[in-house]
Each structure stands twice: as structure tokens, then as C-alpha cells.
N, C-alpha and C. Protein backbone atom coordinates (compact mmCIF):
# COMPACT_ATOMS: atom_id res chain seq x y z
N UNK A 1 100.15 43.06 173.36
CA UNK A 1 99.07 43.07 172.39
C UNK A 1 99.51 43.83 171.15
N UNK A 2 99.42 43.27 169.84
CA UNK A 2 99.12 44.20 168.74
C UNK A 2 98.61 45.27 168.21
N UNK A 3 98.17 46.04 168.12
CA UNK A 3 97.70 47.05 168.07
C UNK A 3 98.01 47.25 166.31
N UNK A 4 96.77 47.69 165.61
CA UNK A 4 96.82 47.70 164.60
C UNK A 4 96.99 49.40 163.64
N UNK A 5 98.10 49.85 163.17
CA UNK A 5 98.44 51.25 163.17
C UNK A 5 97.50 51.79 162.34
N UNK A 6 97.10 52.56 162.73
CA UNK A 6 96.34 53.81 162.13
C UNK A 6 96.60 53.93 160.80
N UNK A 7 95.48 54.04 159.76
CA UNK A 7 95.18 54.71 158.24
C UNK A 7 95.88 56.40 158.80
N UNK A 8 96.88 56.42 157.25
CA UNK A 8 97.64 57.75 157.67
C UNK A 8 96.74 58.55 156.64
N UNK A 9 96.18 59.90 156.58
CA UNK A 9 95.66 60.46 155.64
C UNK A 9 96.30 61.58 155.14
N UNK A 10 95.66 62.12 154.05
CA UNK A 10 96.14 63.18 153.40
C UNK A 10 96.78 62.93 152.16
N UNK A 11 97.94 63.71 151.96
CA UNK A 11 98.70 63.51 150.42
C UNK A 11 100.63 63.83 150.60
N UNK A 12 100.74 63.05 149.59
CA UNK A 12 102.49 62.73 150.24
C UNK A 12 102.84 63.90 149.15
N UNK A 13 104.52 63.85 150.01
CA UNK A 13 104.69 65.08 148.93
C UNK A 13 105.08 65.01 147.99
N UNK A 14 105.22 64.39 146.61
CA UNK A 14 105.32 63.80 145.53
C UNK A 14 103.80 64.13 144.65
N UNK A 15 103.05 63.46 145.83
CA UNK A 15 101.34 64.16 144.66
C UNK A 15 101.30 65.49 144.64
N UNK A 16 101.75 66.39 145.86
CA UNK A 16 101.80 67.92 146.34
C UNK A 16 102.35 68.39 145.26
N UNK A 17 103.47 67.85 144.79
CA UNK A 17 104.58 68.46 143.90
C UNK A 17 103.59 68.70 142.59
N UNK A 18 103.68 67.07 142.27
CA UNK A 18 102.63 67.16 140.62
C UNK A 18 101.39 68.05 140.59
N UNK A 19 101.00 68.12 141.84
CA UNK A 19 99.67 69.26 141.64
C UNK A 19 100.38 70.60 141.15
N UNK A 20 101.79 70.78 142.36
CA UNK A 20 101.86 72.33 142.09
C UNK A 20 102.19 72.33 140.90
N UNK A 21 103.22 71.68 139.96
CA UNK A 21 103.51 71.62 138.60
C UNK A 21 102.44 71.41 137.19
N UNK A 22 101.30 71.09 137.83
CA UNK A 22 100.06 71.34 136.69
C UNK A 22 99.66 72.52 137.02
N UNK A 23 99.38 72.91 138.27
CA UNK A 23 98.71 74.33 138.49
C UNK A 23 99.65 75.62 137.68
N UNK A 24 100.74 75.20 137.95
CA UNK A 24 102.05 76.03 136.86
C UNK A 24 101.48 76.62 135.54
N UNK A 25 101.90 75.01 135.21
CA UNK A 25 101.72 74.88 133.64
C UNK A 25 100.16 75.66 133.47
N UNK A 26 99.02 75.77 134.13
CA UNK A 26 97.90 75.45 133.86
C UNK A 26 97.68 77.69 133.87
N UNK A 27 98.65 77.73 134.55
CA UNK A 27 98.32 79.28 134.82
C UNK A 27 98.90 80.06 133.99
N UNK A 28 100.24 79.11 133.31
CA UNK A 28 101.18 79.67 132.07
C UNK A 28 100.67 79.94 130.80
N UNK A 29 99.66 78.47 130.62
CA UNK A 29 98.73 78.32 129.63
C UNK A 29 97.86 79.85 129.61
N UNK A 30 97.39 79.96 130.68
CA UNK A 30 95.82 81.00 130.65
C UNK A 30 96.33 82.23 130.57
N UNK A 31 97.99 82.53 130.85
CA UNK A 31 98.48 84.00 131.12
C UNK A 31 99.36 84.15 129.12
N UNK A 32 99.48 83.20 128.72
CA UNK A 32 99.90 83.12 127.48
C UNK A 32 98.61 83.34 126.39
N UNK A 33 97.49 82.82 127.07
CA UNK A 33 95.96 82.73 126.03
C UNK A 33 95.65 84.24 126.05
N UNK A 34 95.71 84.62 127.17
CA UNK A 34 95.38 85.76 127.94
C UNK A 34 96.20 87.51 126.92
N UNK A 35 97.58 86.84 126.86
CA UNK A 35 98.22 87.77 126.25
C UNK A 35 97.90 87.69 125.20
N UNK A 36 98.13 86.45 124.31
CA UNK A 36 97.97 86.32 123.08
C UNK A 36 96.05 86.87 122.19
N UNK A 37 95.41 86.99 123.35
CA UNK A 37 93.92 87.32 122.70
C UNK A 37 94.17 89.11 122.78
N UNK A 38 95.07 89.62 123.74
CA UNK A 38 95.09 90.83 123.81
C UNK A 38 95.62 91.73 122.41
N UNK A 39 97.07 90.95 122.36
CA UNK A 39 97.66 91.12 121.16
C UNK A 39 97.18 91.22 119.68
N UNK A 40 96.34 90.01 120.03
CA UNK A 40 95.28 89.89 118.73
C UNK A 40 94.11 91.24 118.23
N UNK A 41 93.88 91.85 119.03
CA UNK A 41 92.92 92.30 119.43
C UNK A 41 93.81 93.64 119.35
N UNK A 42 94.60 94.02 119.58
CA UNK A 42 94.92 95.55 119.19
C UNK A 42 95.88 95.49 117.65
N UNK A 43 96.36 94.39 117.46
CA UNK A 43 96.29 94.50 115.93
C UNK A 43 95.61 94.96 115.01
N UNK A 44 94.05 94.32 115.24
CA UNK A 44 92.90 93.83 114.73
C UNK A 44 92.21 95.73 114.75
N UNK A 45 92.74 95.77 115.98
CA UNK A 45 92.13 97.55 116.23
C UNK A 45 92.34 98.68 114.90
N UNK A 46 93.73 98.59 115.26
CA UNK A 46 94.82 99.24 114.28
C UNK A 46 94.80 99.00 112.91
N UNK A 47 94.60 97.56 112.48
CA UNK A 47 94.37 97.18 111.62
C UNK A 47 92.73 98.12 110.73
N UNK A 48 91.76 98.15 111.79
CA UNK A 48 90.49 98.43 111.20
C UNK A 48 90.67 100.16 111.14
N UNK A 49 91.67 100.96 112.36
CA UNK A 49 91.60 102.17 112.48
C UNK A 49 92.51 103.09 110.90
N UNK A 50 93.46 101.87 110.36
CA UNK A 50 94.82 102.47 109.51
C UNK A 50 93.37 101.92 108.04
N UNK A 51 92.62 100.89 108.29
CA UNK A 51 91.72 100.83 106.48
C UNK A 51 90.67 101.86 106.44
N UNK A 52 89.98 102.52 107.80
CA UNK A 52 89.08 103.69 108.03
C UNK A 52 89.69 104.70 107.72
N UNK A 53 91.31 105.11 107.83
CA UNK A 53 91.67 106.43 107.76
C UNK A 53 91.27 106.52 106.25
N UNK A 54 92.21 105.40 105.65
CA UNK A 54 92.13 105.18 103.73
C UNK A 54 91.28 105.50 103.29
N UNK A 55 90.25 104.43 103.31
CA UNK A 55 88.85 105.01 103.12
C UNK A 55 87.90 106.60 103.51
N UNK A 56 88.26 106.87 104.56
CA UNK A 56 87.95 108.08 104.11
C UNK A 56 88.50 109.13 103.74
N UNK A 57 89.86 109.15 103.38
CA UNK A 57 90.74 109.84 102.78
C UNK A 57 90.20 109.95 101.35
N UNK A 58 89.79 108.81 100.91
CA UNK A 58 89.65 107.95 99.39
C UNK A 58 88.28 109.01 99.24
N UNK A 59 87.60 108.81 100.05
CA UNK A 59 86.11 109.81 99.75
C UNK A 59 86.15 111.15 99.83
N UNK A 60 87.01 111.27 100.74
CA UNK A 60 87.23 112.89 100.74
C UNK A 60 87.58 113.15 98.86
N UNK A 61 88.67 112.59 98.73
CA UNK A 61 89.62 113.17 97.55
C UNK A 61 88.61 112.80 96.26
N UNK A 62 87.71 111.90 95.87
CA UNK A 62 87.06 111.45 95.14
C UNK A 62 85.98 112.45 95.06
N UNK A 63 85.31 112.66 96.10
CA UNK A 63 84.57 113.73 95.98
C UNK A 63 84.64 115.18 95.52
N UNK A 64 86.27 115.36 96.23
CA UNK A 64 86.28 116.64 95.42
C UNK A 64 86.80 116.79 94.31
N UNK A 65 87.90 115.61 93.56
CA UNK A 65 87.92 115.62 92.38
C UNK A 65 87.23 115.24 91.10
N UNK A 66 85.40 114.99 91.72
CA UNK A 66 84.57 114.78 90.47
C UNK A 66 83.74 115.92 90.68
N UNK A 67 83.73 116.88 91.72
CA UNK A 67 82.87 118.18 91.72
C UNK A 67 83.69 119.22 90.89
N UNK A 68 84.71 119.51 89.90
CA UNK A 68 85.06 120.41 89.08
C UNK A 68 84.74 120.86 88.31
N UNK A 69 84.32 122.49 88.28
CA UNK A 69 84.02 122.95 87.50
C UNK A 69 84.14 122.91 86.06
N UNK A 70 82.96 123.13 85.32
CA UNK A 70 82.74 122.45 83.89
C UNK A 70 83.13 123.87 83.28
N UNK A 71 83.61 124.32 82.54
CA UNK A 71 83.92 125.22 81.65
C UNK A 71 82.67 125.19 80.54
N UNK A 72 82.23 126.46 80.30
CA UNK A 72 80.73 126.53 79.39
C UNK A 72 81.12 126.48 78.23
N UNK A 73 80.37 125.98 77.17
CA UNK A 73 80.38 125.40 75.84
C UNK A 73 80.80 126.53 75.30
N UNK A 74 80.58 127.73 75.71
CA UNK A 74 80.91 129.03 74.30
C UNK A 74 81.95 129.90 75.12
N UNK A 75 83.09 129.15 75.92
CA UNK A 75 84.30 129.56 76.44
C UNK A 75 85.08 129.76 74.88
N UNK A 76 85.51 130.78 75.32
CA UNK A 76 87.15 131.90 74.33
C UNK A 76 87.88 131.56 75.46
N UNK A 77 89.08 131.37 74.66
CA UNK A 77 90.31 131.34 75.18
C UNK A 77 90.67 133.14 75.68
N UNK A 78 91.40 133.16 77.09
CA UNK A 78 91.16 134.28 77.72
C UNK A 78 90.32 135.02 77.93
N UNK A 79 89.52 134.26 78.30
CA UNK A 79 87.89 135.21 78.31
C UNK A 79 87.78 134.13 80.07
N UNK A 80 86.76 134.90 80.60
CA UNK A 80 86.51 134.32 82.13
C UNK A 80 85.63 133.17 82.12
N UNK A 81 86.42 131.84 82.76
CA UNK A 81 85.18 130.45 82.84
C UNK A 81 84.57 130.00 84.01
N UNK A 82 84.03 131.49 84.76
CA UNK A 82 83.53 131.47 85.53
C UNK A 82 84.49 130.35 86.80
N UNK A 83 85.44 130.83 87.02
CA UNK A 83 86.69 130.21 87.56
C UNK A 83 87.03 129.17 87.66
N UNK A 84 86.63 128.43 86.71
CA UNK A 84 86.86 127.12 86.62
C UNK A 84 88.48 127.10 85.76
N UNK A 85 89.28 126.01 86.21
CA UNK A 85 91.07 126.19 85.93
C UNK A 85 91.37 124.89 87.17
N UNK A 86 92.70 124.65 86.29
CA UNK A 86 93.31 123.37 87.08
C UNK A 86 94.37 123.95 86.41
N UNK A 87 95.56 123.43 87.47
CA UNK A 87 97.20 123.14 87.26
C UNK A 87 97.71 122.29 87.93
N UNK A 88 97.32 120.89 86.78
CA UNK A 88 98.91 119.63 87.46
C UNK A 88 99.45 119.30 87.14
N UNK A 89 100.71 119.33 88.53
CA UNK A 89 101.55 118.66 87.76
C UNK A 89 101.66 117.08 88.64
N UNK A 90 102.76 116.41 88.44
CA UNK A 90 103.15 115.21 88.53
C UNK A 90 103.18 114.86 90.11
N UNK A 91 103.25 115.73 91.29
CA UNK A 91 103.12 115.36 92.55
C UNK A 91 102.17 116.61 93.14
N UNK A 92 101.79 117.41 92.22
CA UNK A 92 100.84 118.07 92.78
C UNK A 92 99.74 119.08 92.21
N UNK A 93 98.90 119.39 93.05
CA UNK A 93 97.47 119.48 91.54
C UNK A 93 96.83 120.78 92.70
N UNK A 94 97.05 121.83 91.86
CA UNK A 94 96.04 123.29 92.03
C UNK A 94 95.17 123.12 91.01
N UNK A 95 93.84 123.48 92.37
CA UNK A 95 92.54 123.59 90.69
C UNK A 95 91.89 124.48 91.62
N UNK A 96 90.24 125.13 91.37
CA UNK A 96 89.20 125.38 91.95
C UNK A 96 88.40 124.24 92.00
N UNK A 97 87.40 123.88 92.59
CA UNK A 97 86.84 123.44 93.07
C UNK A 97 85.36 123.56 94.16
N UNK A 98 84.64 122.54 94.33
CA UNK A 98 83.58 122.56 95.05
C UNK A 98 84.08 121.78 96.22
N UNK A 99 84.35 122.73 97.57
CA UNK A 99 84.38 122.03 99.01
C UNK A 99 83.38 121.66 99.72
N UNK A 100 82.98 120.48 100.24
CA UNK A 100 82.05 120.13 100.79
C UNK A 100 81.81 120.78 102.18
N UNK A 101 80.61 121.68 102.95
CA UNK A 101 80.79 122.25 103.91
C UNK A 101 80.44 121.14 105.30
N UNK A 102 79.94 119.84 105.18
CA UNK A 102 79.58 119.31 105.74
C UNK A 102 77.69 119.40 106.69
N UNK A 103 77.50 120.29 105.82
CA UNK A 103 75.90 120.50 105.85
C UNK A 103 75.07 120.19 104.51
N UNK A 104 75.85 119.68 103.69
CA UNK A 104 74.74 118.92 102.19
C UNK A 104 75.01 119.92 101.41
N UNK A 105 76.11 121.12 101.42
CA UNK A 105 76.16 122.53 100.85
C UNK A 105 77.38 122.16 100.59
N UNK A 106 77.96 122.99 99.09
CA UNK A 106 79.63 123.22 98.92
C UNK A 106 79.41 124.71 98.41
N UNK A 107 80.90 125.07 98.53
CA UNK A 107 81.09 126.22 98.54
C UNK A 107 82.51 126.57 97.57
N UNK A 108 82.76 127.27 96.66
CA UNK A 108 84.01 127.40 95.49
C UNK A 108 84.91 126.99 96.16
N UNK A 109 85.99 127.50 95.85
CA UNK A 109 87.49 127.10 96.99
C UNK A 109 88.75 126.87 95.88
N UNK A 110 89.59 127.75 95.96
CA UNK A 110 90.89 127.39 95.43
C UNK A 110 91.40 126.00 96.25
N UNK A 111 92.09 125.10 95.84
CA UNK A 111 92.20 123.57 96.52
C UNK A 111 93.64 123.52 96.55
N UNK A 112 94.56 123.28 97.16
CA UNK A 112 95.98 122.08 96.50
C UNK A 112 95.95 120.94 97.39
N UNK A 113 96.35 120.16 96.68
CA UNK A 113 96.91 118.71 97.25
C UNK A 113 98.24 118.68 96.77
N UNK A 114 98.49 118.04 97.61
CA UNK A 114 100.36 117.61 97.75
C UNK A 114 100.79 117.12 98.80
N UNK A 115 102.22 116.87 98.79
CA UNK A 115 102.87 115.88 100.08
C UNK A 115 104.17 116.88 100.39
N UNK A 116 104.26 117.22 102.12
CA UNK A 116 104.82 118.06 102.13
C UNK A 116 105.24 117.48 104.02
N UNK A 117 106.47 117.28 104.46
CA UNK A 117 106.88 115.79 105.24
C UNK A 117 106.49 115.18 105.52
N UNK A 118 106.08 114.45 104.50
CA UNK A 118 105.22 112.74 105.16
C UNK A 118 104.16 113.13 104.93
N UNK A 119 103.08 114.17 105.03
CA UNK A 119 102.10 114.23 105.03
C UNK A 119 101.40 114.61 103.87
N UNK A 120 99.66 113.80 103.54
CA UNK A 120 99.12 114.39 102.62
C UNK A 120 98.49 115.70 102.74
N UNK A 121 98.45 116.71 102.37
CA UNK A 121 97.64 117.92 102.85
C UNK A 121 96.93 118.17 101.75
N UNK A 122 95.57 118.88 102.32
CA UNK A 122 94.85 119.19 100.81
C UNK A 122 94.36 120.72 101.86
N UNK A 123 94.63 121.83 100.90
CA UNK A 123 94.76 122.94 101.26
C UNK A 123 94.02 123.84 100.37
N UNK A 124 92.98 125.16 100.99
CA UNK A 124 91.70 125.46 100.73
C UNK A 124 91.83 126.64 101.08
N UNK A 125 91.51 127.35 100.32
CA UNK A 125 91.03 129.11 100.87
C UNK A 125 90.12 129.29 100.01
N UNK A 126 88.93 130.13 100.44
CA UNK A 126 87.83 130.89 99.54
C UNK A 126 88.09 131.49 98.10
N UNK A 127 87.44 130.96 97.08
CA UNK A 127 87.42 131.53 95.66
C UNK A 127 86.42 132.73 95.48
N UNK A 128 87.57 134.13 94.90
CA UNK A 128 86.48 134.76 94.82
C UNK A 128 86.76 134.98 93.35
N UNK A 129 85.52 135.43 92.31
CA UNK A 129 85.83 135.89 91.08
C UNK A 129 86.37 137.24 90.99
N UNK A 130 86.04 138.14 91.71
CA UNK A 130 86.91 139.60 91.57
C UNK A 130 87.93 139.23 92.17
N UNK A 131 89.33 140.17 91.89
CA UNK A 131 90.60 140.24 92.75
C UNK A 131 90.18 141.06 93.95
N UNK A 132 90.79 140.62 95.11
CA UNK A 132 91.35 141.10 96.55
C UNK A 132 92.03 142.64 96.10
N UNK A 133 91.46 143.57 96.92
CA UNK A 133 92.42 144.65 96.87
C UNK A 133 93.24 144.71 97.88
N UNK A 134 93.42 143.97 98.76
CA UNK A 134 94.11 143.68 99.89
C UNK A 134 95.02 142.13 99.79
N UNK A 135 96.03 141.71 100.38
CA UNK A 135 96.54 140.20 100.20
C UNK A 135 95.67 139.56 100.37
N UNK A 136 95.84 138.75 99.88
CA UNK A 136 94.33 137.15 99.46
C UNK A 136 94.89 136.43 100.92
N UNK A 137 93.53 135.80 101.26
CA UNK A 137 93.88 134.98 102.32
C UNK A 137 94.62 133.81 102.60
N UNK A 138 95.17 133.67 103.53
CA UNK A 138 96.00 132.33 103.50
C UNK A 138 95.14 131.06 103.66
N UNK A 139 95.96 130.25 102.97
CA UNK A 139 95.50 128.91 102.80
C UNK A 139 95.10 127.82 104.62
N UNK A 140 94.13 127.18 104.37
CA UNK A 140 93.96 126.32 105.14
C UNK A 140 94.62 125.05 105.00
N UNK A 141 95.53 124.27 106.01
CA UNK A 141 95.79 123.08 105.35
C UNK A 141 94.99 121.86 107.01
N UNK A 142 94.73 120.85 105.57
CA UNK A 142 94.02 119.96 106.46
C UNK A 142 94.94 118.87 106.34
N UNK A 143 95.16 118.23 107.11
CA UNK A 143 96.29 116.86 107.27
C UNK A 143 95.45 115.35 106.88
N UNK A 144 95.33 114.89 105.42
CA UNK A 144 94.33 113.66 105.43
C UNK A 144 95.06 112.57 106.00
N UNK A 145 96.62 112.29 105.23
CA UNK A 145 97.58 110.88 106.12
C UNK A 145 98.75 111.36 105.84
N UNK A 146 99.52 110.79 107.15
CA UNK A 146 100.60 110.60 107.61
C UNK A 146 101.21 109.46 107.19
N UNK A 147 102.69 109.66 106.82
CA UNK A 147 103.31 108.73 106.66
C UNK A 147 103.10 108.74 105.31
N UNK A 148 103.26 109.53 104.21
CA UNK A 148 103.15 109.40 102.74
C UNK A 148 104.05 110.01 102.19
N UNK A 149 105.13 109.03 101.48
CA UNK A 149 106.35 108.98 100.76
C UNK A 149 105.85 110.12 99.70
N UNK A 150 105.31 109.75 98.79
CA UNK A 150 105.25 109.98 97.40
C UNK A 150 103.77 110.96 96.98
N UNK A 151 103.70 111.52 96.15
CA UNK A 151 102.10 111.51 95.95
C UNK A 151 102.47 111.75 93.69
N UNK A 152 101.72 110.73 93.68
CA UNK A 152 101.73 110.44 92.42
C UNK A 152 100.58 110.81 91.50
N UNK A 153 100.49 111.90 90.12
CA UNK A 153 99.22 112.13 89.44
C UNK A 153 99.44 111.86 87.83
N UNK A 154 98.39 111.79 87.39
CA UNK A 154 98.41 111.71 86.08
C UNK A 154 97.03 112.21 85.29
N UNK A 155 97.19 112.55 84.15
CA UNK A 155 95.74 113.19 83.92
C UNK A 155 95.44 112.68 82.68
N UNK A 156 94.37 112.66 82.22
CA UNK A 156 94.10 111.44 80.87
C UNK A 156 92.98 112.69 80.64
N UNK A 157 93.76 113.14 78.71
CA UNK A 157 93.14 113.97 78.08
C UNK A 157 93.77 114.12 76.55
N UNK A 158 93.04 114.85 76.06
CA UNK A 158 93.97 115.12 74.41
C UNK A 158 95.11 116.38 75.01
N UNK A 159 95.84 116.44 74.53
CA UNK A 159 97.31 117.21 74.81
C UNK A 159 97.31 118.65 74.00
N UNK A 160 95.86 118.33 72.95
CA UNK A 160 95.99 119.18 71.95
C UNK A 160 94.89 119.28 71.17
N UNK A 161 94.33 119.92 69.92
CA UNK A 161 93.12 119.77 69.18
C UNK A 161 93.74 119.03 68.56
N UNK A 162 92.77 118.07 68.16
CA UNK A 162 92.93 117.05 66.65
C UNK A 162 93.89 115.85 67.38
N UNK A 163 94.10 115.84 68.34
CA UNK A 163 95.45 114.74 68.72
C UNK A 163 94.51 114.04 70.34
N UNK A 164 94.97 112.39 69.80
CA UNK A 164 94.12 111.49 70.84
C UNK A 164 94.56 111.90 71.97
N UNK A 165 93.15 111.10 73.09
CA UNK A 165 93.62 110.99 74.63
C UNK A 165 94.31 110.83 75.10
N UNK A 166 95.62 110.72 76.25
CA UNK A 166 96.19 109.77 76.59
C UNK A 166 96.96 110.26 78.05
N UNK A 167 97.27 109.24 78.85
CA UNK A 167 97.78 109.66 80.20
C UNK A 167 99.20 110.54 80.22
N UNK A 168 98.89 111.98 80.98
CA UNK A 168 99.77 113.05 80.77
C UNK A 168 100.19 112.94 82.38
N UNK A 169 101.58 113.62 82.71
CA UNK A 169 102.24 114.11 83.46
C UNK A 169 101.85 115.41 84.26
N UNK A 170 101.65 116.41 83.02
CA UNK A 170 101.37 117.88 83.33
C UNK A 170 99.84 117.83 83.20
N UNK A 171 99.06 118.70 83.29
CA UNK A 171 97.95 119.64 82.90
C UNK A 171 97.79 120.81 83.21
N UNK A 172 97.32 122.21 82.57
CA UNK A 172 97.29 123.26 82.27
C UNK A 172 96.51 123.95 81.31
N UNK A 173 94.88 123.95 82.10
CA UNK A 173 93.88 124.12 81.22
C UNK A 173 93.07 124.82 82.22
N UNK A 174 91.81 125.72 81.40
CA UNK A 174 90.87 126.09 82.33
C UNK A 174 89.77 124.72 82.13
N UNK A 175 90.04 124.27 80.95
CA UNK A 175 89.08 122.53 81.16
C UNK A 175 90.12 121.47 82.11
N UNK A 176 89.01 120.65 83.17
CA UNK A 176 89.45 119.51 83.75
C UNK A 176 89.72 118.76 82.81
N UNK A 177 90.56 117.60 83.48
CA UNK A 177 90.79 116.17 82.12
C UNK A 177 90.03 115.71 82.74
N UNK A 178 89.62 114.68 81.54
CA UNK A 178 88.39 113.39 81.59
C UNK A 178 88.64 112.41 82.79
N UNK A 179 89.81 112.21 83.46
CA UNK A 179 90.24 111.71 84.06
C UNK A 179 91.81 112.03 84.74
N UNK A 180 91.26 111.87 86.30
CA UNK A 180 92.83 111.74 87.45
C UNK A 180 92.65 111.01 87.62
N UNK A 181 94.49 110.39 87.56
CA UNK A 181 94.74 109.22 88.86
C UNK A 181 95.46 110.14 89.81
N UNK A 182 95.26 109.40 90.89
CA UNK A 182 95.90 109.47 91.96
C UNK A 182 96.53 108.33 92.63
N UNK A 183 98.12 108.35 93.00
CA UNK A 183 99.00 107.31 93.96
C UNK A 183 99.68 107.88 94.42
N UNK A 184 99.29 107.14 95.13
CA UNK A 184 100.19 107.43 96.87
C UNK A 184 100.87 106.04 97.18
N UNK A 185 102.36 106.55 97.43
CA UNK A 185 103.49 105.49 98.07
C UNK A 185 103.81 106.02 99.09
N UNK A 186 103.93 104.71 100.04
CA UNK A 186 103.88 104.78 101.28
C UNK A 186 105.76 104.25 102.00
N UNK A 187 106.12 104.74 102.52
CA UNK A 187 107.59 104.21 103.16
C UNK A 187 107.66 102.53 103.34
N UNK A 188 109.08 102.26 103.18
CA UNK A 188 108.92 100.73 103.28
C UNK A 188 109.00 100.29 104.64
N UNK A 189 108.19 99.19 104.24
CA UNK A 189 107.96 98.52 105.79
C UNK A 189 106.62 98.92 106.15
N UNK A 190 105.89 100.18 105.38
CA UNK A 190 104.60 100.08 105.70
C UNK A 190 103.28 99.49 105.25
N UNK A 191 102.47 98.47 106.31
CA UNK A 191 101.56 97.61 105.42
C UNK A 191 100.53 98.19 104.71
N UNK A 192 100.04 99.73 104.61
CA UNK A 192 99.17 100.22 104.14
C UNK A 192 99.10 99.76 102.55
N UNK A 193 98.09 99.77 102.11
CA UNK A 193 98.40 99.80 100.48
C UNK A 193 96.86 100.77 99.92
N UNK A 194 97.15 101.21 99.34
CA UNK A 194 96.49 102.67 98.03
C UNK A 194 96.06 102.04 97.08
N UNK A 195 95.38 101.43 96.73
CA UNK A 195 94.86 101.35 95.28
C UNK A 195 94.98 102.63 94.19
N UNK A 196 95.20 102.81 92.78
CA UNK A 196 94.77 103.73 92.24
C UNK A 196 93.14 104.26 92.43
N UNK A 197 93.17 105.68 92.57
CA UNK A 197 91.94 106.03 92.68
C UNK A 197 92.00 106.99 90.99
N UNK A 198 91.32 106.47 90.51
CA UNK A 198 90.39 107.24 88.77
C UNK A 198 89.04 108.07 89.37
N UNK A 199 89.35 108.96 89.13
CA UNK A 199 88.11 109.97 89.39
C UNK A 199 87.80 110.41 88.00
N UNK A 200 86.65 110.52 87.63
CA UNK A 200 86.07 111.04 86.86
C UNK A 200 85.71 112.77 86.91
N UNK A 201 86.74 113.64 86.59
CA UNK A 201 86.72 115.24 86.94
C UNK A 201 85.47 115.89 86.30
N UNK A 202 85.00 115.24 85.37
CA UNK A 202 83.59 116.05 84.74
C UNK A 202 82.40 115.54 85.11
N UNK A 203 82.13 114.69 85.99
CA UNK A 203 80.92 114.81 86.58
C UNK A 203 80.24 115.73 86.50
């Protein structure tokens, strides 16, 4: 008698194969998406953490270079302007100033800014109008950014009586100039970028 053979079931190994070779591909895909959203994503971090430092670097320095003391209309030369005085030069700028205490209050403050390895520092000790009969206190330095080549100033003022405005190198006055710039260059290869910041010193 004939006997009619049995339906064989299941899957040969040829379909086995092509499955395992999509499941491959299919896990290569999701571990590549997978990396690539991660990657994205701490760029994106860094990216937002290196334009936050700027920015508030930018406010710090803006702020305190439009709070400078105004020198009073019936100032003599060598006579006291109620300590108001600046000295800059070309990478770096001593003045007095108004420090913000972080309670809605400022308080006098001898100031410098400058770049001193890599770093911007803006450096602060208490202004007093009498002299110290003892050594004056040492300076505070605060670290705004890292990684700063250069620090670049310029001051826009008359140079002299009777003689126009114009962007200076030096300054050396107990009057602020009408205007600082400030630039900052950064090492190459770094994507940061500085806009000029113009502060208006007589606010």
C-alpha cells in the first residue's frame, strides 16, 4: 500500500538564516540610532552650557562696566573725585567701580580685569576713601572663562581738551570714557565666538 508522506513543518534553514541576518541588520540599525541620538544630545548640552557661560560672562562685565563712577561737574584736577579713576590699558583695565552684591545692593570696589593663563579674571577688593594704615587687602580673583587667548580693550574718548573723540589704546583719567570695547580671542580650534561688547561707562 501507498502511504501518503506526511506535511513536514516548520522552517528550513535558509529562511532561519535570512531571519537571523535581518534581525542583525535590524539591531545594528537601532544600536547606531541609539548612539547617534546620544551623541547628538551631549553636543547639543555643551553646546547650550559653553553659550550660557558667554552670556553670563557678557552680563557680568556689562554691568559693571556701565556702573562707573561719574566724576562731579566742579572736579580740579588733583583734588578728590570721590574715588572715581580708571587705568587702561590695551589688555587690561584697573578702575573703581560698583560690585554687584547679589542682593539688589552694590558696594565700591577697586576692580581689574585681565587674562592671566587662559583665564579671564576680574579681581575685587573693598574701596576705601581714607588710606589703610596697615597693608591694604588682597585682591579677590573670580575666574569668569577659561580658555582665553587674548583680552583685547579700547576706549573711545577725546585724548585731550579741544581735540575730537576717538578709539584709544591707553586711558588714564579720573573721568571714564564714553565708551569700552571689550575682545576676547579665543585659541584656535575653539568654536566659541565673542562678539564685541560696547559698554556705555557713564551710565
Amino acid at each position: 500500500m501507498n502511504r501518503a508522506r506526511p506535511l513536514q513543518g516548520g522552517f528550513t534553514l535558509l529562511e532561519v538564516l535570512v531571519a537571523l541576518v535581518v534581525l542583525g541588520l535590524l539591531m545594528l540599525a537601532l544600536t547606531q540610532g541609539v548612539r547617534a541620538g546620544l551623541a547628538l544630545e551631549q553636543a547639543q548640552t555643551r553646546r547650550l552650557a559653553t553659550t550660557a557661560e558667554l552670556d553670563a560672562t557678557m552680563r557680568v562685565l556689562r554691568g559693571v562696566l556701565t556702573r562707573l563712577p561719574v566724576v562731579p561737574a566742579g572736579y580740579r584736577e588733583g583734588a578728590t573725585a570721590a574715588g572715581a579713576g580708571i587705568q587702561g590699558e590695551a589688555d587690561r583695565l584697573n578702575f573703581v567701580g560698583n560690585l554687584p552684591t547679589g542682593l539688589g545692593a552694590h558696594h565700591r570696589a577697586d576692580i581689574a580685569l585681565y587674562v592671566h593663563d587662559g583665564r579671564l579674571i576680574l579681581a575685587w577688593k573693598p574701596h576705601y576713601h581714607e588710606r589703610p594704615l596697615g597693608p591694604s587687602s588682597p585682591y579677590t580673583e573670580t575666574v569668569l572663562l577659561d580658555g582665553v587667548k587674548r583680552l583685547q580693550l579700547a576706549y573711545w574718548g577725546s585724548p585731550g581738551r579741544g581735540q575730537p573723540p576717538a578709539w584709544q589704546a591707553t586711558w588714564k583719567d579720573m573721568a571714564a570714557p564714553d565708551l569700552i570695547r571689550l575682545r576676547l580671542v579665543f585659541g584656535r580650534g575653539d568654536p566659541r565666538s565673542w562678539p564685541d561688547l560696547i559698554a556705555a561707562s557713564r551710565l
